[in-house]
N, C-alpha and C. Protein backbone atom coordinates (compact mmCIF):
# COMPACT_ATOMS: atom_id res chain seq x y z
N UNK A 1 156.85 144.53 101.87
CA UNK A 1 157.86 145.33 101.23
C UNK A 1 159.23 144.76 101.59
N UNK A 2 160.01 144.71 100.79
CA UNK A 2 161.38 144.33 101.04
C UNK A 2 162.54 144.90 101.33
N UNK A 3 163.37 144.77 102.04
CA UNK A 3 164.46 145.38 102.74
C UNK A 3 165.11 146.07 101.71
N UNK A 4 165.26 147.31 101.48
CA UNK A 4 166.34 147.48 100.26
C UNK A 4 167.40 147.10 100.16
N UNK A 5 168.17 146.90 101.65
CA UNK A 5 169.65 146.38 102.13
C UNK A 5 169.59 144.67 101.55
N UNK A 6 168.47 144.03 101.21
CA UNK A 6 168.57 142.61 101.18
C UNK A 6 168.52 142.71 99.18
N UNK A 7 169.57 141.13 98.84
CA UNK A 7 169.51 141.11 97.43
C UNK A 7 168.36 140.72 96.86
N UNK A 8 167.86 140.42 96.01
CA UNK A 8 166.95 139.56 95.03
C UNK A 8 166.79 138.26 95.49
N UNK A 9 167.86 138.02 95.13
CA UNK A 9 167.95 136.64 96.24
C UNK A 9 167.65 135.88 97.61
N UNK A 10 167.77 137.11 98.22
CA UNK A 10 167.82 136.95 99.85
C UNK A 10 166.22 137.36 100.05
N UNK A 11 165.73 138.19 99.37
CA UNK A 11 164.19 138.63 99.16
C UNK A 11 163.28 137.28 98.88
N UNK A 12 163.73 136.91 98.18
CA UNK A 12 162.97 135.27 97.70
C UNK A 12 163.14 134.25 98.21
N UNK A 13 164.18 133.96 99.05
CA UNK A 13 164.74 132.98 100.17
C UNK A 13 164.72 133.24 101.70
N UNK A 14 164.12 134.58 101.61
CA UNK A 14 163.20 134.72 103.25
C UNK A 14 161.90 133.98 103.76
N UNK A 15 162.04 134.17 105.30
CA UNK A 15 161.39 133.19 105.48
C UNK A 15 160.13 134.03 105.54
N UNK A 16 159.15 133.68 105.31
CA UNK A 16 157.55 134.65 105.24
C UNK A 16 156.26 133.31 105.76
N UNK A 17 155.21 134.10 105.49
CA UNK A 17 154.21 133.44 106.00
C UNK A 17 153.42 132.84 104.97
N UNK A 18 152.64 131.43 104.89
CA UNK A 18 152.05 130.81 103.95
C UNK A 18 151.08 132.15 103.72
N UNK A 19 150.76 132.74 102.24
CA UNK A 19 149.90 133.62 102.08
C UNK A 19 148.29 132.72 101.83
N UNK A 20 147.77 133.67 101.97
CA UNK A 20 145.94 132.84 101.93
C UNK A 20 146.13 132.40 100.71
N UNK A 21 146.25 132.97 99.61
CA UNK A 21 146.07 131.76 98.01
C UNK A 21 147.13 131.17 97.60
N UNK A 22 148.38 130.85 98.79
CA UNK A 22 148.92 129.49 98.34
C UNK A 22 148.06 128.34 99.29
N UNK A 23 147.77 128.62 100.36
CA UNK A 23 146.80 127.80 101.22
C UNK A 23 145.62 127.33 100.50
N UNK A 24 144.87 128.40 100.19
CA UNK A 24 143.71 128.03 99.16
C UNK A 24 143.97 127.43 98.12
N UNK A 25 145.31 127.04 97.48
CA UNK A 25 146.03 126.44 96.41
C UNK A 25 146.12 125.38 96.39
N UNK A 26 146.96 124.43 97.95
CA UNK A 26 146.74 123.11 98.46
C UNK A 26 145.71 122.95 99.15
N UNK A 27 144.62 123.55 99.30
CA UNK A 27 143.21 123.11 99.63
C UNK A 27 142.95 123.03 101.07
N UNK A 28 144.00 124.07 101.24
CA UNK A 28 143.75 124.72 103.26
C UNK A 28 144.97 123.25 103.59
N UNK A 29 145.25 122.51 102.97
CA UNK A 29 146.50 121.53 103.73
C UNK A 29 147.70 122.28 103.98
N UNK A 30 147.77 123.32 103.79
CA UNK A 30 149.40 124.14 103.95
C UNK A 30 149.13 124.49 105.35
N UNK A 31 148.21 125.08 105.89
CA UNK A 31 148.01 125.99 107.21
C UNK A 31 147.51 124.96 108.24
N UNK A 32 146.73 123.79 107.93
CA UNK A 32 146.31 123.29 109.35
C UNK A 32 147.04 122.29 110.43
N UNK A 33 146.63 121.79 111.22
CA UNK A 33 147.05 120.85 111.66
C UNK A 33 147.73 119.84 111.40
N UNK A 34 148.71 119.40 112.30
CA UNK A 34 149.53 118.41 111.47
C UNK A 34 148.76 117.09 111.48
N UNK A 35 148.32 117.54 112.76
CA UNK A 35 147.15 115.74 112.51
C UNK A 35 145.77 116.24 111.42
N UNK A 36 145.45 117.16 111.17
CA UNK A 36 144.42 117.14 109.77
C UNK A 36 145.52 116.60 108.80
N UNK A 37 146.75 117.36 108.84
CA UNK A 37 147.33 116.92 107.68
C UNK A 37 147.68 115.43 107.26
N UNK A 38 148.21 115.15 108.36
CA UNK A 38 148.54 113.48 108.40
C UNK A 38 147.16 112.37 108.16
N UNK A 39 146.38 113.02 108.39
CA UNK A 39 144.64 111.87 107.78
C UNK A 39 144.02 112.24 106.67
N UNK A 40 144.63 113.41 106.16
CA UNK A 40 143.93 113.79 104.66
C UNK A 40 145.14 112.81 103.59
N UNK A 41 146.47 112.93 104.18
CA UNK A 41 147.25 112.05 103.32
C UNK A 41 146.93 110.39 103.30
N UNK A 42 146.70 110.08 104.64
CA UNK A 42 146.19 108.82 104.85
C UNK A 42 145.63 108.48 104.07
N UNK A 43 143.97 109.34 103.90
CA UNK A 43 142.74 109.12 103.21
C UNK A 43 143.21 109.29 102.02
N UNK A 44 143.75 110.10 101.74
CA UNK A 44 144.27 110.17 99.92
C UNK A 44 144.78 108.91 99.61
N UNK A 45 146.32 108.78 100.28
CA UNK A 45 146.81 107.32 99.93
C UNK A 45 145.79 106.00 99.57
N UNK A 46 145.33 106.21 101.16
CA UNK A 46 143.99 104.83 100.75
C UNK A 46 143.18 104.90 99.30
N UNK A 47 142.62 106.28 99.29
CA UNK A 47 142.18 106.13 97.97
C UNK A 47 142.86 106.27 96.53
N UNK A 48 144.22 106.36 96.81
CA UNK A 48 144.96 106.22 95.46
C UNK A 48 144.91 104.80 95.38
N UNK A 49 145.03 103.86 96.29
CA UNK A 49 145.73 102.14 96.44
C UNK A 49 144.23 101.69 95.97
N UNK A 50 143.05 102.17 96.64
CA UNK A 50 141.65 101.32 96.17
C UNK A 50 141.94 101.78 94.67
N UNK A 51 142.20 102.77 94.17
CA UNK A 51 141.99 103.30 92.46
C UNK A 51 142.98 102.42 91.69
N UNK A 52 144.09 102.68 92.31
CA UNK A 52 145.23 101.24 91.74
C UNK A 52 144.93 99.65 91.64
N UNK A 53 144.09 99.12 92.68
CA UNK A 53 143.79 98.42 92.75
C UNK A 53 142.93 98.14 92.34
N UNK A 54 141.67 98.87 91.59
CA UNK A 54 140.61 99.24 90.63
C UNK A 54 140.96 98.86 89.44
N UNK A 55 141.74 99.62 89.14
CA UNK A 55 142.12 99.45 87.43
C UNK A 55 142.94 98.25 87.23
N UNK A 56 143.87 97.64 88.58
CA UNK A 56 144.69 96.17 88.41
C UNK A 56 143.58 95.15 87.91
N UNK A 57 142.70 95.82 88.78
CA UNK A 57 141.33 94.30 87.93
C UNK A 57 140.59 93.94 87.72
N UNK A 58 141.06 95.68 86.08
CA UNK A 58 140.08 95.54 84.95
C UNK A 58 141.15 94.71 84.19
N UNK A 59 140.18 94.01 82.60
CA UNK A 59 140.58 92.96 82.24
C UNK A 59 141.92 93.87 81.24
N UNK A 60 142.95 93.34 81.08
CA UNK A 60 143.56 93.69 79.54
C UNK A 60 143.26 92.86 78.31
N UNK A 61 142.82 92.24 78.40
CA UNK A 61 142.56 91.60 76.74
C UNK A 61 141.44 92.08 76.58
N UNK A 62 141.24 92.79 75.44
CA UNK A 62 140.06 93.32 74.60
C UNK A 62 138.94 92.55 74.52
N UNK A 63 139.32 91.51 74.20
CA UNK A 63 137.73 90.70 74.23
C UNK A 63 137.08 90.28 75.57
N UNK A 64 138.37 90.08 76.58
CA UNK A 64 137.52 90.05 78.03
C UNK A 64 136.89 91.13 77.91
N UNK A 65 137.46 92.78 78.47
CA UNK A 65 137.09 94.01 77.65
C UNK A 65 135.61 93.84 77.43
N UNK A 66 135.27 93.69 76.04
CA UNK A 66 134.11 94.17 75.56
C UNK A 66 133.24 92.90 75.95
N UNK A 67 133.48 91.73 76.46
CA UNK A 67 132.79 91.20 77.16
C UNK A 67 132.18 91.69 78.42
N UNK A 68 132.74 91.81 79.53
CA UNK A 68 132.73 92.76 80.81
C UNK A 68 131.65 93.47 80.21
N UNK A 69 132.22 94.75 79.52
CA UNK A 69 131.69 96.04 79.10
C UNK A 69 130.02 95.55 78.65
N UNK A 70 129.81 94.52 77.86
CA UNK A 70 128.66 94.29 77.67
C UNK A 70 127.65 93.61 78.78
N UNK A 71 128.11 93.18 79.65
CA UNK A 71 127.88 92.45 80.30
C UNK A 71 126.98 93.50 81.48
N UNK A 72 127.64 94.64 81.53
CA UNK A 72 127.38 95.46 82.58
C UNK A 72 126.15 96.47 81.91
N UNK A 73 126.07 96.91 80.44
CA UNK A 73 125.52 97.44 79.69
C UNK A 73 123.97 96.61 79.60
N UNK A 74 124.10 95.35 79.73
CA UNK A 74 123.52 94.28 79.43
C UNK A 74 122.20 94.16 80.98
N UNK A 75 123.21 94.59 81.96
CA UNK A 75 122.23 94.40 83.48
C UNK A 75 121.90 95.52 83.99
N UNK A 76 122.33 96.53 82.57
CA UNK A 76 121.30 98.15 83.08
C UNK A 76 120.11 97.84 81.97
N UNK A 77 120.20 97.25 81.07
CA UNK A 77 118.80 96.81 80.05
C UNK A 77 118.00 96.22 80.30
N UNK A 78 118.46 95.24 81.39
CA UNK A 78 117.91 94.09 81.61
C UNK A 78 117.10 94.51 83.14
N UNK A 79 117.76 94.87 83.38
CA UNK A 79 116.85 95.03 85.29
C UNK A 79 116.31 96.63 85.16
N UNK A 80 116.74 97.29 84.22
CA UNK A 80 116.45 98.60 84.24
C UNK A 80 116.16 99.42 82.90
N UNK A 81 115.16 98.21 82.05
CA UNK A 81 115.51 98.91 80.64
C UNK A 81 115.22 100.39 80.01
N UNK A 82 113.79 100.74 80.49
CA UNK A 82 113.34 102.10 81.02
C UNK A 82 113.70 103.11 81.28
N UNK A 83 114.85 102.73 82.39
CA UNK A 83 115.30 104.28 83.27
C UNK A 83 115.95 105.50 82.92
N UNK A 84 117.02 104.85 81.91
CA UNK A 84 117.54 106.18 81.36
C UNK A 84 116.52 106.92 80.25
N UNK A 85 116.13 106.06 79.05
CA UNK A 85 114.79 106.93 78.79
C UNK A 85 113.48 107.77 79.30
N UNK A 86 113.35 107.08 80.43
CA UNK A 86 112.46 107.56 81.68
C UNK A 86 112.86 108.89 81.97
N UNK A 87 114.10 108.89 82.25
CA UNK A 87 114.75 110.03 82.77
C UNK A 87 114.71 111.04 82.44
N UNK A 88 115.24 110.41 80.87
CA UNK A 88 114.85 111.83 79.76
C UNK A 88 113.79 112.32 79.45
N UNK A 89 112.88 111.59 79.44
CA UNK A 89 111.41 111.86 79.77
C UNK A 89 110.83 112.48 80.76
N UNK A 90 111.57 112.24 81.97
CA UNK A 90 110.78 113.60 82.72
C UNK A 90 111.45 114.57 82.64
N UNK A 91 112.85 114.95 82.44
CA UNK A 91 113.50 116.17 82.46
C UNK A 91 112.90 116.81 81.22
N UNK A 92 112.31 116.12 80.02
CA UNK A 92 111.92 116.64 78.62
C UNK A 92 110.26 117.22 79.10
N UNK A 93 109.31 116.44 80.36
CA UNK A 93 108.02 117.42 80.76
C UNK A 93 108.43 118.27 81.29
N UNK A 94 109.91 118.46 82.81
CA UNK A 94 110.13 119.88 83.15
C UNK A 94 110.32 120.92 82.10
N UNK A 95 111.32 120.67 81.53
CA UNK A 95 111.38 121.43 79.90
C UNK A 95 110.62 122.17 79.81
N UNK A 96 109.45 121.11 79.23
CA UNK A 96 108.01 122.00 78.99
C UNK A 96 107.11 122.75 79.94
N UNK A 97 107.39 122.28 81.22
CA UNK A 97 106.77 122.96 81.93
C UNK A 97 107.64 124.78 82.14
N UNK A 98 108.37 124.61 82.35
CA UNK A 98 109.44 125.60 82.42
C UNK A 98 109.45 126.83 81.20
N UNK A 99 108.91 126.06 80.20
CA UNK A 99 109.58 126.82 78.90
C UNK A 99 108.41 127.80 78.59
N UNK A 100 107.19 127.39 79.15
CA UNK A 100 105.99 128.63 79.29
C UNK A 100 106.37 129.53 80.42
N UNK A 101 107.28 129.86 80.95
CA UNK A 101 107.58 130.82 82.37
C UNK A 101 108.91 131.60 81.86
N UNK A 102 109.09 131.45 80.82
CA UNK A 102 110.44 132.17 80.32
C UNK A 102 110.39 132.28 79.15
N UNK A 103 111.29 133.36 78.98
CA UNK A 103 111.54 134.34 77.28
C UNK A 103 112.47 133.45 76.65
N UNK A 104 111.95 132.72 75.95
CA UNK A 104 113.11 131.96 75.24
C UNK A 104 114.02 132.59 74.34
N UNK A 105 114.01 133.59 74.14
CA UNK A 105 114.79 134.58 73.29
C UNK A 105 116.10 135.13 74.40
N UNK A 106 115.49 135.39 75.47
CA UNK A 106 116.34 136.59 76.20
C UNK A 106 117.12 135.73 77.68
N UNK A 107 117.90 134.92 77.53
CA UNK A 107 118.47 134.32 78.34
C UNK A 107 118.52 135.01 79.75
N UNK A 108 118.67 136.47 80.26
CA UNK A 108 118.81 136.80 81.38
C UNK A 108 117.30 137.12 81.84
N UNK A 109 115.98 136.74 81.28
CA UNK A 109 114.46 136.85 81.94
C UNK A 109 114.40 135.59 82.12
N UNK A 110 114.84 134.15 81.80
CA UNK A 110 114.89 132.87 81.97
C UNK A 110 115.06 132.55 83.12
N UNK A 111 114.05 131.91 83.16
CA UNK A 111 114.21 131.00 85.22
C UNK A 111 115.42 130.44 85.09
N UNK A 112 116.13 130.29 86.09
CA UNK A 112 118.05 129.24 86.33
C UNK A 112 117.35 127.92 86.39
N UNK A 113 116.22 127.48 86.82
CA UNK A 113 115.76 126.14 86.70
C UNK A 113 115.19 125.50 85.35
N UNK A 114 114.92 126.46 84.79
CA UNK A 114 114.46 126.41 83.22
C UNK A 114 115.74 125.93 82.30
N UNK A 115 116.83 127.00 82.82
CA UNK A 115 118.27 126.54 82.01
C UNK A 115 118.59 125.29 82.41
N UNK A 116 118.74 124.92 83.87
CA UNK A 116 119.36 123.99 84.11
C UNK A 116 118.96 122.43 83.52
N UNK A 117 117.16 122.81 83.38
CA UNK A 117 116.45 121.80 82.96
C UNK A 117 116.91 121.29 81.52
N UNK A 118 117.13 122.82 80.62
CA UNK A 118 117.36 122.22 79.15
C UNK A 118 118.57 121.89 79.23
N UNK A 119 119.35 121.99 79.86
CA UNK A 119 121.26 121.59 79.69
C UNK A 119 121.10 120.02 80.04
N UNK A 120 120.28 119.77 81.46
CA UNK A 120 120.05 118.42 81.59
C UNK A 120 119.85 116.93 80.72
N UNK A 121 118.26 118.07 79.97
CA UNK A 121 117.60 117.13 79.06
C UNK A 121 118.55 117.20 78.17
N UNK A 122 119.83 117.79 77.46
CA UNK A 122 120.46 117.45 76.52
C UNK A 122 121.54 116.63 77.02
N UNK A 123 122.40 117.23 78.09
CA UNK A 123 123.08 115.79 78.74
C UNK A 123 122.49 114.71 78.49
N UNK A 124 121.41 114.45 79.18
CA UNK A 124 120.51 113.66 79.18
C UNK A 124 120.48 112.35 77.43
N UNK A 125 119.92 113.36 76.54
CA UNK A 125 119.69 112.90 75.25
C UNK A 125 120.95 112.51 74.64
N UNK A 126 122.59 113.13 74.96
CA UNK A 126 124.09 112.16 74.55
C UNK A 126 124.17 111.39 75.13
N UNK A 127 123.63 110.99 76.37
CA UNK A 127 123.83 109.49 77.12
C UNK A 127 123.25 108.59 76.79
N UNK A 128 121.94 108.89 76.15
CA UNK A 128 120.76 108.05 75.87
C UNK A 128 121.54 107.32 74.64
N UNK A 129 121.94 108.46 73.66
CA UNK A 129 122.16 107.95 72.27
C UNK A 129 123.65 107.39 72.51
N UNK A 130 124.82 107.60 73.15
CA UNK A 130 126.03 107.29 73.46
C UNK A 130 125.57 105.66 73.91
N UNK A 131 125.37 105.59 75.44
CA UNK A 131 125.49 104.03 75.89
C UNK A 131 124.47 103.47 74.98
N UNK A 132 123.33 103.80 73.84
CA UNK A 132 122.91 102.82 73.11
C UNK A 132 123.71 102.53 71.84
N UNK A 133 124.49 103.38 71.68
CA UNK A 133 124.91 103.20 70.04
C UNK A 133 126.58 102.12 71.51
N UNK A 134 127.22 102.24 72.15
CA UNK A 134 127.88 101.44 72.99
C UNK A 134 127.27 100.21 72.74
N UNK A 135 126.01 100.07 73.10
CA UNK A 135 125.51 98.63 73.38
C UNK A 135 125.45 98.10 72.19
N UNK A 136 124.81 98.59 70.99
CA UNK A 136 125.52 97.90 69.63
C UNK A 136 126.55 97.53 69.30
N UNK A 137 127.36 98.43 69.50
CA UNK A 137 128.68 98.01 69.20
C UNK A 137 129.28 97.00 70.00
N UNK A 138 128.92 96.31 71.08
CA UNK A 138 129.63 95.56 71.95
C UNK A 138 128.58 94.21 71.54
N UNK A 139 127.32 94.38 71.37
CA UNK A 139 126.63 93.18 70.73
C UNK A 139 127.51 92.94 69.53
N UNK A 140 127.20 93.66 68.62
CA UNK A 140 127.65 93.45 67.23
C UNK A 140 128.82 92.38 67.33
N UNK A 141 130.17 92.79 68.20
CA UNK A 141 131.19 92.39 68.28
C UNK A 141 131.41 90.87 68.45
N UNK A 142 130.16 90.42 69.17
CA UNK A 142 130.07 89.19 69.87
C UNK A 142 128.99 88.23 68.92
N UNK A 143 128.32 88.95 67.46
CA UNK A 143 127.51 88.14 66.67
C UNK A 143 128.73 87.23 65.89
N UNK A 144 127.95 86.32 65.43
CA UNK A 144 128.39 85.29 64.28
C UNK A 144 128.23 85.78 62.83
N UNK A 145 129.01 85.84 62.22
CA UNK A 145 129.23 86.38 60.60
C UNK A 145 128.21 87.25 60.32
C-alpha cells in the first residue's frame, strides 16, 4: 500500500523488493547470487559467440548453400536411408496399438500416450514428406538440362 503523503511519482520511484514474477520473469537471475549471476552471463555470452560463430561459417552464396544442404541430406540417405521412415513406422504400430484402448470419438477417455502417439506419427509424417520433397529440390538443382 502506498503512502498517501507520497506522489505518483515518488510511489513508482521507491525503492521495493524484486517481487516473485519479476524474478520468475528473468528466470530467477534477478534474486540470486552474484556469482550464479556472473556464470549464467558467462555461459550465455559463450553461447551467443559459438552461435555467431555458427552462422559466420555457413556459406553465403546460394549454390555453395544448396550444395552443403545436399550434401548433408545426402549422408542421412546414405548411412541412414531407413531411419526416418523407420521411425514413422513404429510410432504408426504404437498408433495402432493404442487406438484399440481408447474412444476415438471422446478425447477426454483417450490414453495421453495414445494422443501423444498420434501428434508424433503426424509430426513424424511432415518431416518424412518435407526433408524428401527438400532432397528433390536440392538434387534437381544440381541436374543437367
Amino acid at each position: 500500500m502506498t503512502n498517501p503523503n507520497e506522489s505518483d511519482a515518488e510511489a513508482r520511484t521507491a525503492i521495493r523488493a524484486i517481487e516473485e514474477w519479476e524474478n520468475t520473469a528473468a528466470k530467477g537471475l534477478a534474486r540470486c547470487a552474484p556469482k550464479i549471476f556472473d556464470e549464467q552471463i558467462n555461459y550465455i555470452q559463450g553461447l551467443r559467440e559459438r552461435q555467431k560463430d555458427y552462422l559466420a561459417s555457413l556459406p553465403k552464396d546460394p549454390e555453395q548453400a544448396i550444395s552443403e544442404a545436399s550434401k548433408v541430406l545426402e549422408e542421412i540417405f546414405d548411412d541412414h536411408p531407413n531411419s526416418i521412415r523407420e521411425t514413422l513406422m513404429l510410432a504408426q504400430v504404437l498408433e495402432e496399438l493404442f487406438a484399440n484402448r481408447c474412444h476415438p470419438d471422446n478425447l477426454f477417455e483417450r490414453d495421453p500416450a495414445a494422443v501423444v502417439i498420434e501428434q508424433l506419427v503426424e509430426v513424424l509424417k511432415t518431416y518424412v514428406a518435407a526433408i524428401g520433397r527438400i532432397n528433390d529440390l536440392l538434387r534437381n538443382s544440381r541436374r543437367k538440362g
